[in-house]
Protein backbone atom coordinates (compact mmCIF):
# COMPACT_ATOMS: atom_id res chain seq x y z
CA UNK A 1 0.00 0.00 0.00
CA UNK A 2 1.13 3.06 -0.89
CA UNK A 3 2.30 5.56 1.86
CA UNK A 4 0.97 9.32 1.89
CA UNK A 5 3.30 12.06 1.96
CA UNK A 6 4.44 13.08 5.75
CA UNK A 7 3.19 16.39 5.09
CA UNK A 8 -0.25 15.37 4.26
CA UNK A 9 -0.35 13.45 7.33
CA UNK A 10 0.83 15.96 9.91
CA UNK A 11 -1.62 18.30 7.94
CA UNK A 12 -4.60 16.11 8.77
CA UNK A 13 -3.52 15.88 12.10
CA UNK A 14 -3.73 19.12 12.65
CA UNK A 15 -6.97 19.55 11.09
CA UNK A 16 -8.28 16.51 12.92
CA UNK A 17 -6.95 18.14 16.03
CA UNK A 18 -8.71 20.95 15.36
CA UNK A 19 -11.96 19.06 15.39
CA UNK A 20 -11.57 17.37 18.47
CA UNK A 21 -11.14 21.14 20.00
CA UNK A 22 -14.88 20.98 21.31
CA UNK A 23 -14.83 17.24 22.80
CA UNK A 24 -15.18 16.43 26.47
CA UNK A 25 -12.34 15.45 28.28
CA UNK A 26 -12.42 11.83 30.17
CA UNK A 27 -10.68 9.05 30.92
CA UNK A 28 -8.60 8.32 28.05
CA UNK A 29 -4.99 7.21 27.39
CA UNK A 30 -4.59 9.79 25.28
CA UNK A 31 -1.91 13.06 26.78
CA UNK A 32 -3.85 15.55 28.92
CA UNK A 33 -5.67 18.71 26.83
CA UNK A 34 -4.48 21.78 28.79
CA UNK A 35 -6.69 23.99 27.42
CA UNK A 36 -9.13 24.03 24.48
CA UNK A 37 -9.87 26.85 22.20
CA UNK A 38 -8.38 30.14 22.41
CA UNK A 39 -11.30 31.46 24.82
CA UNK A 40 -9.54 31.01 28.70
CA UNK A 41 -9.47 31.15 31.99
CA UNK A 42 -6.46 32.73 33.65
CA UNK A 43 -5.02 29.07 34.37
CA UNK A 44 -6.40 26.51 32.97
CA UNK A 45 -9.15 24.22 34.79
CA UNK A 46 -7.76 21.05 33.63
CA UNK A 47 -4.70 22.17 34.64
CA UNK A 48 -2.79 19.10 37.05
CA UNK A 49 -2.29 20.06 41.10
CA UNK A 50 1.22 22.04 41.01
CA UNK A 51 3.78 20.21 42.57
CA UNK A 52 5.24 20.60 46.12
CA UNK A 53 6.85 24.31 45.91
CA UNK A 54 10.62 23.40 46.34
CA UNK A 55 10.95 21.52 43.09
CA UNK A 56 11.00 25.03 41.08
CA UNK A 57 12.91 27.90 43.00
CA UNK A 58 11.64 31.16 43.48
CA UNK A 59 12.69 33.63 41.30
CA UNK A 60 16.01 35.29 42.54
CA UNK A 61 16.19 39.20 42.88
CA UNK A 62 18.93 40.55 40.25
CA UNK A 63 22.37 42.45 41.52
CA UNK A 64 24.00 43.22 37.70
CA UNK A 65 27.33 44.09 37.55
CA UNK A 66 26.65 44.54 33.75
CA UNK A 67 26.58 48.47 33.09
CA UNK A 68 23.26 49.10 31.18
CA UNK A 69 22.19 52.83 29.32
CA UNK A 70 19.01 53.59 28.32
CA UNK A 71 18.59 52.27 24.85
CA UNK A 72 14.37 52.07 24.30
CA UNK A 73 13.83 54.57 21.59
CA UNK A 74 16.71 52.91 19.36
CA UNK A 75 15.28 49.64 20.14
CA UNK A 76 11.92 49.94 19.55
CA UNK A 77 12.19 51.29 16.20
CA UNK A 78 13.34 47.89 15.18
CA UNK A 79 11.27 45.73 16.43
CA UNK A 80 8.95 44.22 13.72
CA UNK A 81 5.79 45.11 15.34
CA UNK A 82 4.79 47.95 17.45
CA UNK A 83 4.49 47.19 21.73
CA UNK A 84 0.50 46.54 22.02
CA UNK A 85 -0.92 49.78 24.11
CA UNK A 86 -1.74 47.49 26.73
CA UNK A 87 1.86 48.43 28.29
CA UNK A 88 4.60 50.38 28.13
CA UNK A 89 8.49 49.03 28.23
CA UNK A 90 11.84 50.30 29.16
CA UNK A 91 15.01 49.14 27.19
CA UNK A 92 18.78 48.93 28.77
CA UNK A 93 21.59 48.03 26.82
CA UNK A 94 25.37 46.88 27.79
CA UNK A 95 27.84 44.52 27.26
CA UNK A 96 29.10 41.03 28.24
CA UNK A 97 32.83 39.85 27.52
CA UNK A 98 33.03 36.55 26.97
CA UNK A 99 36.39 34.24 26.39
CA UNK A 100 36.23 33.79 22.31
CA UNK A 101 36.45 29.91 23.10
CA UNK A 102 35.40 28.45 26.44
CA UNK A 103 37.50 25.66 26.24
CA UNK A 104 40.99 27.67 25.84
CA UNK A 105 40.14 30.81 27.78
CA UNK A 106 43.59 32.42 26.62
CA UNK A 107 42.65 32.80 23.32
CA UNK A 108 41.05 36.73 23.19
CA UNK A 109 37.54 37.05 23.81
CA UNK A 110 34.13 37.99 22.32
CA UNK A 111 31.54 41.11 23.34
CA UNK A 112 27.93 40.02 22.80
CA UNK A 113 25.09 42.40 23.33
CA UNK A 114 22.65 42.47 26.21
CA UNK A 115 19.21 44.30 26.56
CA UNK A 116 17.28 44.47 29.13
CA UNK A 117 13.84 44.67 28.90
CA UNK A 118 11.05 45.45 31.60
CA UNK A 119 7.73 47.59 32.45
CA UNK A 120 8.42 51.44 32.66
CA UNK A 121 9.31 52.01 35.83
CA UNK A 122 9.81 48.14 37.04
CA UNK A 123 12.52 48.23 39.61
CA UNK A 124 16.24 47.48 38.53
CA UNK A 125 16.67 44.38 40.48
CA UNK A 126 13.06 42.67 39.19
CA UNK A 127 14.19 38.73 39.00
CA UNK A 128 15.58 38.60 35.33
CA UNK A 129 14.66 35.72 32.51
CA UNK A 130 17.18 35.07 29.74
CA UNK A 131 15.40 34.88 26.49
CA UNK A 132 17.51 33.32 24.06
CA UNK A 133 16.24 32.59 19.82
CA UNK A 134 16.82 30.45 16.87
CA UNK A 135 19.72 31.48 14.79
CA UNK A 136 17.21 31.27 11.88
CA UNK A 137 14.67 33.91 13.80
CA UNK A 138 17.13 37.05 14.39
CA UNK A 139 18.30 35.92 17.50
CA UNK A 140 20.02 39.01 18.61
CA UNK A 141 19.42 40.76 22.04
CA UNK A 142 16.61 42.36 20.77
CA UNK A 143 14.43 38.82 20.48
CA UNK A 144 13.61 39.69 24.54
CA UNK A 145 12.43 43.30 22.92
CA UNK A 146 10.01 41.20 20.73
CA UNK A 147 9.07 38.50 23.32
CA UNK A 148 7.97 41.88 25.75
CA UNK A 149 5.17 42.70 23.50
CA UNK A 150 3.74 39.41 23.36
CA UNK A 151 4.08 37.53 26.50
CA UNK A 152 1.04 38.79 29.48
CA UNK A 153 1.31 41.92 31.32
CA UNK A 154 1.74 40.00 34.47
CA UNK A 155 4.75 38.48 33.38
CA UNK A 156 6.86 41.69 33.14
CA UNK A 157 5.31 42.27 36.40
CA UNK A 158 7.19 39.32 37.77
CA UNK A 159 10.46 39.29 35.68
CA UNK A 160 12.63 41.73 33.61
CA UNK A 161 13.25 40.02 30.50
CA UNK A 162 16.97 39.84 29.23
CA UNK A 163 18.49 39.57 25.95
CA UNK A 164 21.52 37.72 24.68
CA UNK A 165 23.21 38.51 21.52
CA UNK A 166 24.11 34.95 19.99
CA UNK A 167 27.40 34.49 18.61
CA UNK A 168 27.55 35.43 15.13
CA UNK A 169 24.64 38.14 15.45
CA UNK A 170 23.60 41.48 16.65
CA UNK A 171 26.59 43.30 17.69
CA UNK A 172 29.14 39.82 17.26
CA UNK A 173 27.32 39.68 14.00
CA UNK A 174 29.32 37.65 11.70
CA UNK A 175 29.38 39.25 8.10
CA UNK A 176 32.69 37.06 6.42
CA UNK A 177 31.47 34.96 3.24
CA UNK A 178 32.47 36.22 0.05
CA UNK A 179 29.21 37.77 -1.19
CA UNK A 180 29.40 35.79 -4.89
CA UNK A 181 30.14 32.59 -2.57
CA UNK A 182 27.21 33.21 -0.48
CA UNK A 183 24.88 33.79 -3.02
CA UNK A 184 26.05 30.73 -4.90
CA UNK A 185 24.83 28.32 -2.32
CA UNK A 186 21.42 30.61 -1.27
CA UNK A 187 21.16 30.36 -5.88
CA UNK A 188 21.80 26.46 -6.14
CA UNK A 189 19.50 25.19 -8.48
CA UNK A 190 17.80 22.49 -5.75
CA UNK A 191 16.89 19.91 -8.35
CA UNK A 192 20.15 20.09 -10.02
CA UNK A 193 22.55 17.33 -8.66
CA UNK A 194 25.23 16.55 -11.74
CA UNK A 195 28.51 16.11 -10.52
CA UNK A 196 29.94 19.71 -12.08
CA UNK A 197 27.33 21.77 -10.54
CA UNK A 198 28.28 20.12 -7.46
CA UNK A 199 31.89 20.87 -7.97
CA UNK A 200 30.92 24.50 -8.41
CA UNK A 201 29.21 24.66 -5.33
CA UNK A 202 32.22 22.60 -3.40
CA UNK A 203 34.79 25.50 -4.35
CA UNK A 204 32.62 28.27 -3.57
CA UNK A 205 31.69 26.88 -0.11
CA UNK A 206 35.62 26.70 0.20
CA UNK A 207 35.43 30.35 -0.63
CA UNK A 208 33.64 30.82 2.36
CA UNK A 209 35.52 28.71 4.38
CA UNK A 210 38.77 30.31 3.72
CA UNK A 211 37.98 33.59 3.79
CA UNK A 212 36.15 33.41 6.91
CA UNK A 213 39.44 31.58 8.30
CA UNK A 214 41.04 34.57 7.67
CA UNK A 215 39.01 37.26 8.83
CA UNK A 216 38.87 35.41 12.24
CA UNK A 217 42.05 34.45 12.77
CA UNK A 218 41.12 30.57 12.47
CA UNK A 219 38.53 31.55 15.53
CA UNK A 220 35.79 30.03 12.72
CA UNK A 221 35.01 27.38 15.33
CA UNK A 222 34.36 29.80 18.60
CA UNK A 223 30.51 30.37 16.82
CA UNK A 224 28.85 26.91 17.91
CA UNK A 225 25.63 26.21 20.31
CA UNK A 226 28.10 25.07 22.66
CA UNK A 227 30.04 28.06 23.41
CA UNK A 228 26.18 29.70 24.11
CA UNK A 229 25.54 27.72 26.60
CA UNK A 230 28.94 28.48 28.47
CA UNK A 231 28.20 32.71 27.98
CA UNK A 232 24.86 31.61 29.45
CA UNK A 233 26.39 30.91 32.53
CA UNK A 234 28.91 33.89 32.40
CA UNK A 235 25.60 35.78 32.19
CA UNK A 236 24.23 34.30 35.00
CA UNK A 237 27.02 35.46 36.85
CA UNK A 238 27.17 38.54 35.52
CA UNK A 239 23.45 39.42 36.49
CA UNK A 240 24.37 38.59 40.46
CA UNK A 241 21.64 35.05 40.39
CA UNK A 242 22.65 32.27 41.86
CA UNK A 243 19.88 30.08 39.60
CA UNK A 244 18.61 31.93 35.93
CA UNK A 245 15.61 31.51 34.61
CA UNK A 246 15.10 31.32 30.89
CA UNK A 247 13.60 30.87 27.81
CA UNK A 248 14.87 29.33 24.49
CA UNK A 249 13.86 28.63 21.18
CA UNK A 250 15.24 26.00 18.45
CA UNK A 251 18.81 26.03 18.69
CA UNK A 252 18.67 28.43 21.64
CA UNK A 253 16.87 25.87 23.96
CA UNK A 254 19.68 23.45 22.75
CA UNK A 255 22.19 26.05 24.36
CA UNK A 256 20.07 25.90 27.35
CA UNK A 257 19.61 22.09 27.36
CA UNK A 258 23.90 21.70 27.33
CA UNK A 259 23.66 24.78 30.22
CA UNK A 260 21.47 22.69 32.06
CA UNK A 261 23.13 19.36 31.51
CA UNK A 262 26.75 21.37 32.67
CA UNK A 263 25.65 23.48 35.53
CA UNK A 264 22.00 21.98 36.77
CA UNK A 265 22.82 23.45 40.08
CA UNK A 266 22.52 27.52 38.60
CA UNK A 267 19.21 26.43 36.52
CA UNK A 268 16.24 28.37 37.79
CA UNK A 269 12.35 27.90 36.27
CA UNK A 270 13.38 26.87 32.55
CA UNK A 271 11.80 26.51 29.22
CA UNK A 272 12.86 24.87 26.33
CA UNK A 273 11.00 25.32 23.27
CA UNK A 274 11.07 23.17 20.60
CA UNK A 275 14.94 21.53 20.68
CA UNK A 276 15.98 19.77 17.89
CA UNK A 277 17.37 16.00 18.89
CA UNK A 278 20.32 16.30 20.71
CA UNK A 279 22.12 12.83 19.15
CA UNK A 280 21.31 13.54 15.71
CA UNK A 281 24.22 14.50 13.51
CA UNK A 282 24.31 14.12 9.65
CA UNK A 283 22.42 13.30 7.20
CA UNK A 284 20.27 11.96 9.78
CA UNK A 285 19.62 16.33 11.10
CA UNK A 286 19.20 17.27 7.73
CA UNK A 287 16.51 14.42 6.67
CA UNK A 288 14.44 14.85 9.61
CA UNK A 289 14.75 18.68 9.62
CA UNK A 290 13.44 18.61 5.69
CA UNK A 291 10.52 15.92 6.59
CA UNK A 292 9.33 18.65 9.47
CA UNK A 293 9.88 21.79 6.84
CA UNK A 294 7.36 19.70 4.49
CA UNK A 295 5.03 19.39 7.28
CA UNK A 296 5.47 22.94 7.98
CA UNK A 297 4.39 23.55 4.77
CA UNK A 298 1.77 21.58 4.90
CA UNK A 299 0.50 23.74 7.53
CA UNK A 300 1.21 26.67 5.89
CA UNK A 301 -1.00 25.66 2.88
CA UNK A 302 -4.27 24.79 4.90
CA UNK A 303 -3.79 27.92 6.62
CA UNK A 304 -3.86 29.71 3.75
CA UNK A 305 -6.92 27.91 1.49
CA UNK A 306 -8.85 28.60 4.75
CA UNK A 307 -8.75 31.90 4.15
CA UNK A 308 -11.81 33.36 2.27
CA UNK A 309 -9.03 34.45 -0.36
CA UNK A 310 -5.92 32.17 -0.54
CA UNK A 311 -3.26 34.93 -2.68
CA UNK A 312 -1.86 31.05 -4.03
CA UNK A 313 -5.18 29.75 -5.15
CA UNK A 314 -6.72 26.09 -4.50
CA UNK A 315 -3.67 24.33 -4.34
CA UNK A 316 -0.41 26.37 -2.87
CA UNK A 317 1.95 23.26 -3.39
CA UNK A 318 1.36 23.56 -7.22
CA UNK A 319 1.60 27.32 -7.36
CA UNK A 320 4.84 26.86 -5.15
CA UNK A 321 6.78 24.33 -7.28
CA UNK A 322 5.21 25.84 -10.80
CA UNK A 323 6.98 29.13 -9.34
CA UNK A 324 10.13 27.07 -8.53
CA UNK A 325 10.39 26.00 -12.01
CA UNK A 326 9.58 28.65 -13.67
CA UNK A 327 12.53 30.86 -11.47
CA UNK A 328 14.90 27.72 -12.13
CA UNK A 329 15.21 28.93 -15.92
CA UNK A 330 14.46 32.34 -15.60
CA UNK A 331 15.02 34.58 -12.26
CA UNK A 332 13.48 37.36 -12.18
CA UNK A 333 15.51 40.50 -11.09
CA UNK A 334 14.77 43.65 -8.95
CA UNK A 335 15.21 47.67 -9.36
CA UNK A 336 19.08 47.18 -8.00
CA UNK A 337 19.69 44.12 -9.53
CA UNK A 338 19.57 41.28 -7.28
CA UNK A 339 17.91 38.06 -8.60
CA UNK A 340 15.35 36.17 -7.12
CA UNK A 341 16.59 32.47 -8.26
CA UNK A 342 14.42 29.49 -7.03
CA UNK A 343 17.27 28.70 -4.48
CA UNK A 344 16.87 32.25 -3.28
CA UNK A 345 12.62 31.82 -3.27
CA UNK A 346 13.15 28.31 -1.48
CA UNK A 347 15.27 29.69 1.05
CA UNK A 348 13.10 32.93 1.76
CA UNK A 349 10.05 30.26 2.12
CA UNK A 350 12.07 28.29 4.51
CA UNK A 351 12.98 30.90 6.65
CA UNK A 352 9.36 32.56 6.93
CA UNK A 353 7.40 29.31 7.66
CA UNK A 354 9.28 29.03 10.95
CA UNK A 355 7.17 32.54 11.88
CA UNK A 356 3.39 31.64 10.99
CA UNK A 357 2.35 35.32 12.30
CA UNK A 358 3.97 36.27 8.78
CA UNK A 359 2.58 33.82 6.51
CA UNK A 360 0.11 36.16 5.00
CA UNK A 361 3.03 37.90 4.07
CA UNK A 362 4.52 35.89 2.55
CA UNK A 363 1.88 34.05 0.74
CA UNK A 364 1.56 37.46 -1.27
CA UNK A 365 4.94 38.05 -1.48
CA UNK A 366 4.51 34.16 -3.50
CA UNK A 367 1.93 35.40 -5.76
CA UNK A 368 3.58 38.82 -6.38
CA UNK A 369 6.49 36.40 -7.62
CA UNK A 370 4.16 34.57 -9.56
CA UNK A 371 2.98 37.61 -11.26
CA UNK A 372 6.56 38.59 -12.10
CA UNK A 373 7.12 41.17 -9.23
CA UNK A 374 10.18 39.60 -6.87
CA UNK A 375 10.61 42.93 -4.71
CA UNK A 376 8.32 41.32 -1.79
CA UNK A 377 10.58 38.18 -1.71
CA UNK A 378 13.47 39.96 -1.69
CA UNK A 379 12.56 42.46 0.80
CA UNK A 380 11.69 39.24 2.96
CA UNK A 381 15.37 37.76 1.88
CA UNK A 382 17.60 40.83 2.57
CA UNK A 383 17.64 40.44 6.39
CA UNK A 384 19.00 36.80 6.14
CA UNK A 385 21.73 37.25 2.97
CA UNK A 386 21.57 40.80 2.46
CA UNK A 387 24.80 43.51 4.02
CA UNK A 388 24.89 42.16 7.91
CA UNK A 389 22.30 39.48 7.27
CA UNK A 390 22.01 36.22 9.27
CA UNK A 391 23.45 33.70 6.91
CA UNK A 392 26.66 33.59 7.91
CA UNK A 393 26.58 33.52 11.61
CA UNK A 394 23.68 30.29 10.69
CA UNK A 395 26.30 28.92 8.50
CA UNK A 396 28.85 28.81 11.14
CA UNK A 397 26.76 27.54 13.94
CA UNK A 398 24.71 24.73 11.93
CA UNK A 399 28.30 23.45 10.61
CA UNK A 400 29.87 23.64 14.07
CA UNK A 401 27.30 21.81 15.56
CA UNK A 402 28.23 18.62 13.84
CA UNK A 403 30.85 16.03 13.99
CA UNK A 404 30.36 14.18 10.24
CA UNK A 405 31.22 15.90 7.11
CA UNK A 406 29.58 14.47 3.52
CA UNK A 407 31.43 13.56 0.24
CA UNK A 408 30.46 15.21 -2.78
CA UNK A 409 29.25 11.62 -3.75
CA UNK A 410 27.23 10.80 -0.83
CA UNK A 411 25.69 14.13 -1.23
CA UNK A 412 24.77 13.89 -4.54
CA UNK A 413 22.89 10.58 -3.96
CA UNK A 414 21.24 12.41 -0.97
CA UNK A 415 20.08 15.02 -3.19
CA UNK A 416 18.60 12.71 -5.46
CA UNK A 417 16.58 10.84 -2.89
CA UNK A 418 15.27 13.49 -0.96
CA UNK A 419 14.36 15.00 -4.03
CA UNK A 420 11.36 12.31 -4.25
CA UNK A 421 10.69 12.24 -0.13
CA UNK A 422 10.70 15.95 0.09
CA UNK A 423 9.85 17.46 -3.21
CA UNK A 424 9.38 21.16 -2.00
CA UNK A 425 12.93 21.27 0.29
CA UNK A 426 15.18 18.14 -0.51
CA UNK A 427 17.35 20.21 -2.61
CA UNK A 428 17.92 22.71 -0.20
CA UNK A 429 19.01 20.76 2.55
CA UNK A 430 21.54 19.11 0.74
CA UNK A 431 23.14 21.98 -0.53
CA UNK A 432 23.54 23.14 3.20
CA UNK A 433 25.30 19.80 3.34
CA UNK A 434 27.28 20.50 0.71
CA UNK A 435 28.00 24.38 1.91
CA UNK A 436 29.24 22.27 5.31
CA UNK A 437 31.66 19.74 3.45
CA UNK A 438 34.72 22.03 3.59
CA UNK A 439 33.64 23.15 6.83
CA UNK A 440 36.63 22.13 9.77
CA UNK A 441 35.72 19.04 11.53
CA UNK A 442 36.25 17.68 15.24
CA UNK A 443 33.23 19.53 16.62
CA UNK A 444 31.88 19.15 19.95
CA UNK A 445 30.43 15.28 21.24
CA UNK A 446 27.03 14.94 21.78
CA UNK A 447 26.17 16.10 25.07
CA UNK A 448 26.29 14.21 28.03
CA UNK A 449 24.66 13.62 31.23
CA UNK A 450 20.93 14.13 32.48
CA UNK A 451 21.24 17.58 34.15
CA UNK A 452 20.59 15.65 37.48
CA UNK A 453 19.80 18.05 40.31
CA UNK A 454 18.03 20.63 37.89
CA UNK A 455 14.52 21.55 38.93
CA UNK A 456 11.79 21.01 36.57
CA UNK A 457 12.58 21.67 32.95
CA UNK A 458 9.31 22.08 30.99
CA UNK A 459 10.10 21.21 27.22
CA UNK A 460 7.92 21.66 24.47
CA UNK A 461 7.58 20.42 21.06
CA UNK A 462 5.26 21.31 17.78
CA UNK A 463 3.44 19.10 15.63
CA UNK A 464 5.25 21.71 12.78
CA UNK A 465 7.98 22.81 13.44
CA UNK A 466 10.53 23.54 9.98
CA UNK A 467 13.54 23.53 12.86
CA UNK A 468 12.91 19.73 13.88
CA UNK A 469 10.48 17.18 13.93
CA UNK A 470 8.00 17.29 17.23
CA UNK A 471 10.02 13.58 18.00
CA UNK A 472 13.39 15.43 18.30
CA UNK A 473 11.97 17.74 21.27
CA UNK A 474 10.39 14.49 22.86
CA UNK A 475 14.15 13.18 22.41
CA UNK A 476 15.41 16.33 24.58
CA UNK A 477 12.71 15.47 27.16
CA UNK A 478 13.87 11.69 27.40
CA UNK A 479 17.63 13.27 28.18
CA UNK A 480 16.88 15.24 30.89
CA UNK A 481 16.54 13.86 34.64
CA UNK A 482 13.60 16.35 35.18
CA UNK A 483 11.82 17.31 32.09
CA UNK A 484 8.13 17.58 31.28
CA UNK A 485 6.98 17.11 27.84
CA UNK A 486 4.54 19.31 26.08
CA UNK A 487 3.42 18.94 22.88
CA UNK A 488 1.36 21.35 20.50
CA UNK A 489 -0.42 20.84 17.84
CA UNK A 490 0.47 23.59 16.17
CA UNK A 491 3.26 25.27 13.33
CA UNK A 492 6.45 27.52 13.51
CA UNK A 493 9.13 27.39 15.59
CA UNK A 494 8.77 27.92 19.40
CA UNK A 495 4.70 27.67 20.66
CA UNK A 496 5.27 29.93 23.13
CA UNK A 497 3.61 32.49 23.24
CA UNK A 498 1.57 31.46 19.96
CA UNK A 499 -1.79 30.05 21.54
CA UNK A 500 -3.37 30.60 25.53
CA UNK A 501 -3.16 26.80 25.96
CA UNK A 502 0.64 27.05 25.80
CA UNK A 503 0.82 30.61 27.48
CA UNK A 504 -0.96 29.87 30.06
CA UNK A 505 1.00 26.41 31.20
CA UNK A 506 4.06 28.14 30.65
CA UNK A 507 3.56 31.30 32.32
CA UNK A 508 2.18 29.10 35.44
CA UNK A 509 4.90 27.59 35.41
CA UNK A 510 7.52 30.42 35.22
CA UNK A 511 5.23 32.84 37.74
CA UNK A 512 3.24 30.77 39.86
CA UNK A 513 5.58 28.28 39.96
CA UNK A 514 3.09 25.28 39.16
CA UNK A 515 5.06 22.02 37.37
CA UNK A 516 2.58 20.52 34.39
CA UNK A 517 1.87 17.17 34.19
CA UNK A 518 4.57 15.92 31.33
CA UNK A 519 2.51 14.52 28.40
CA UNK A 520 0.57 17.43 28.37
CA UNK A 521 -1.17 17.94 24.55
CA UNK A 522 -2.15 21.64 23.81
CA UNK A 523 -4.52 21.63 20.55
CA UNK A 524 -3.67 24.44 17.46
């Protein structure tokens, strides 16, 4: 019998999920609903007993030895969206100097940015929480900015929110690629796997690799998840707590998961959202993370035809790849020149699924494509390859974070077969393989121990997620002495704080102080 697509599937979950939204809860082997519906209480009735208070510690009173300046009218003119009116913020900036590699402390040292974000007027010791992004979701300092104007009002009553510039962005952005290199592999034709193409691409990803070797001083392997998770506990220090609370999304919860497993004693009320699998290195990371982007856009699709107007028509999977093809022989190019190639389209459309409050965005910024206009893609491009964009820091850390490195060959082969399992993204993911290959090897082992002595760690995964599959989050759960698993039914990466079923456990959790019952299933 033949097999349907995995994004079909994880599409009809989430539809069939939907439709259970309105059943009554009972006995049932099935995980515990939170909440249903978007309609809530302040804490949710089904919500389990917390557990005895000692297992989380209260929230520890800040003492900074970091000097911060008043930074909130620069900042907030860069945030995406405008702070709701429901509350007004206050912005601090400084500095944290950090040894450039944790491991051999003598060799110079790195300055990330800080912010620090709270209610106007809050006072300067409020108990901090380290909010720490997804290289792919401009994880700069200013990501605790953004989180301020989502999350309740009575969680900045309760914490000041703090920033960490990851290495490789904000002010340690890392801007080193030759820019015909770089937009060689962000171009590669993703259904093109001959072996001279993929010679091309080989050299030019040894482009990068050398003159990035240079412009660091061979420091190219300081930018890693790794390293975060050892400035996480400089910060720590650094803001006078003896246990930090946090935050972290994708690759940022993996910094806090390796924090955790190395210093469980200094771990406060944490959250890890959406983790990829920590014992996954490649191709095995690459295959599952393309299987989750085609569920992601999967998602993305029914979100769209459910609209009353769907700017991709009936069927956004054939509007997608008849775009794809169509840019494959002829790209269309902007006012200042810059083409938008179907690598270039694929790559925008990966990086805005992970962001689902954007996908009307970018489904027009599709169709305007399709109608011959690229300036909305591109515009949605620039921040990730464009002067300071993100692709180089992601570059480093994705290729620093694992051990194996692929022959042209074994690529190539790759290519061809996730061409047919993952029609929309196959191509791209190997040619991140392939932009890896030259890449320095002897990274860091997958992590060890359980973070035994850590309080609770709540960790949550989503159905859709183009970062990782759901499974690799329930894989970070399994590793950790003290986790509690929730899942959510929904897409993009990190849940929180997407929907009130996840708000409200996780805000429980990180105020009140109450531990969910692991297993806990949140619907979209």
């Amino acid at each position: 019998m033949a097999r349907a697509p995995r994004h079909a599937v994880v599409a009809a979950l989430l539809c069939m999920a939907a439709l259970l939204g309105g059943c009554t809860v009972g006995p049932s082997a099935r995980p515990p609903v939170a909440v249903r519906g978007e309609s809530v209480p302040a804490r949710p009735t089904q919500q389990p007993l917390p557990e005895p208070a000692p297992e989380l510690p209260a929230p520890q009173s800040q003492r900074a030895t970091i000097p911060f300046f008043e930074c909130t009218e620069d900042t907030l003119v860069t945030l995406p969206t405008p702070i709701p009116p429901d509350r007004t913020i206050q912005v601090q900036c400084g500095e944290l100097t950090v040894p450039a590699d944790p491991d051999q402390p003598g060799q110079g040292v790195v300055t990330l940015g800080v912010l620090r974000v709270s209610a106007a007027g809050a006072p300067a010791d409020r108990p901090p929480l380290l909010v720490l992004g997804d290289t792919t979701r401009d994880p700069a300092a200013r990501q605790a900015a953004i989180l301020a104007g989502q999350v309740s009002p009575a969680l900045l009553e309760h914490y000041t929110l703090i920033g960490l510039d990851r290495r490789g962005a904000g002010s340690d952005i890392l801007d080193c690629a030759p820019d015909d290199a770089r937009a060689a592999i962000v171009d590669a034709d993703p259904a093109s796997a001959s072996e001279s193409a993929m010679g091309v691409l080989l050299e030019q990803a040894r482009a990068i690799v050398q003159e990035c070797n240079l412009t660091l001083d061979g420091g190219l392997g300081i930018y890693r998840t790794a390293a975060t998770a050892a400035d996480v506990d400089l910060l720590r220090a650094a803001l006078g707590v003896d246990r930090l609370s946090a935050v972290g999304v994708g690759d940022g919860a993996a910094a806090l998961a390796q924090w955790a497993r190395s210093a469980p004693r200094s771990v406060g009320r944490l959250v890890l959202d959406g983790p990829p699998n920590p014992t996954l290195d490649e191709p095995d990371l690459s295959d599952s993370r393309a299987a989750a982007a085609e569920a992601t856009f999967g998602a993305f699709s029914v979100a769209c035809t459910a609209q009353p107007t769907c700017p991709l028509g009936a069927d956004p999977r054939a509007a997608v790849t008849a775009l794809v093809a169509q840019l494959r022989g002829r790209p269309l190019v902007g006012e200042d020149g810059t083409r938008l190639t179907a690598g270039a389209a694929l790559t925008t459309l990966l990086t805005g699924l992970g962001e689902p409050r954007t996908w009307p965005a970018l489904a027009s910024a599709l169709a305007a494509a399709e109608a011959g206009d690229p300036a909305p893609m591109l515009t949605l491009l620039a921040p990730v390859v464009g002067p300071r964009g993100r692709y180089d820091g992601m570059l480093a850390t994705s290729c620093n974070d694992t051990r194996r490195r692929l022959a042209p060959g074994e690529i190539g082969a790759l290519a061809q077969r996730w061409r047919t399992s993952y029609p929309m993204f196959g191509g791209v993911f190997a040619a991140r393989l392939l932009a890896c290959a030259p890449w320095p090897t002897g990274g860091p082992p997958p992590p060890s121990g359980q973070a035994d002595g850590a309080p609770p760690i709540l960790v949550i995964g989503t159905a859709a997620d183009p970062r990782g599959p759901l499974d690799g989050s329930r894989r970070t759960a399994d590793s950790l002495a003290t986790a509690r698993f929730l899942s959510w039914q929904g897409a993009g990466t990190g849940a929180y704080p997407r929907t009130s079923c996840v708000s409200t456990v996780v805000e429980a959790m990180l105020i009140d102080g109450m531990v969910p019952e692991s297993g806990t299933l949140c619907p979209p």
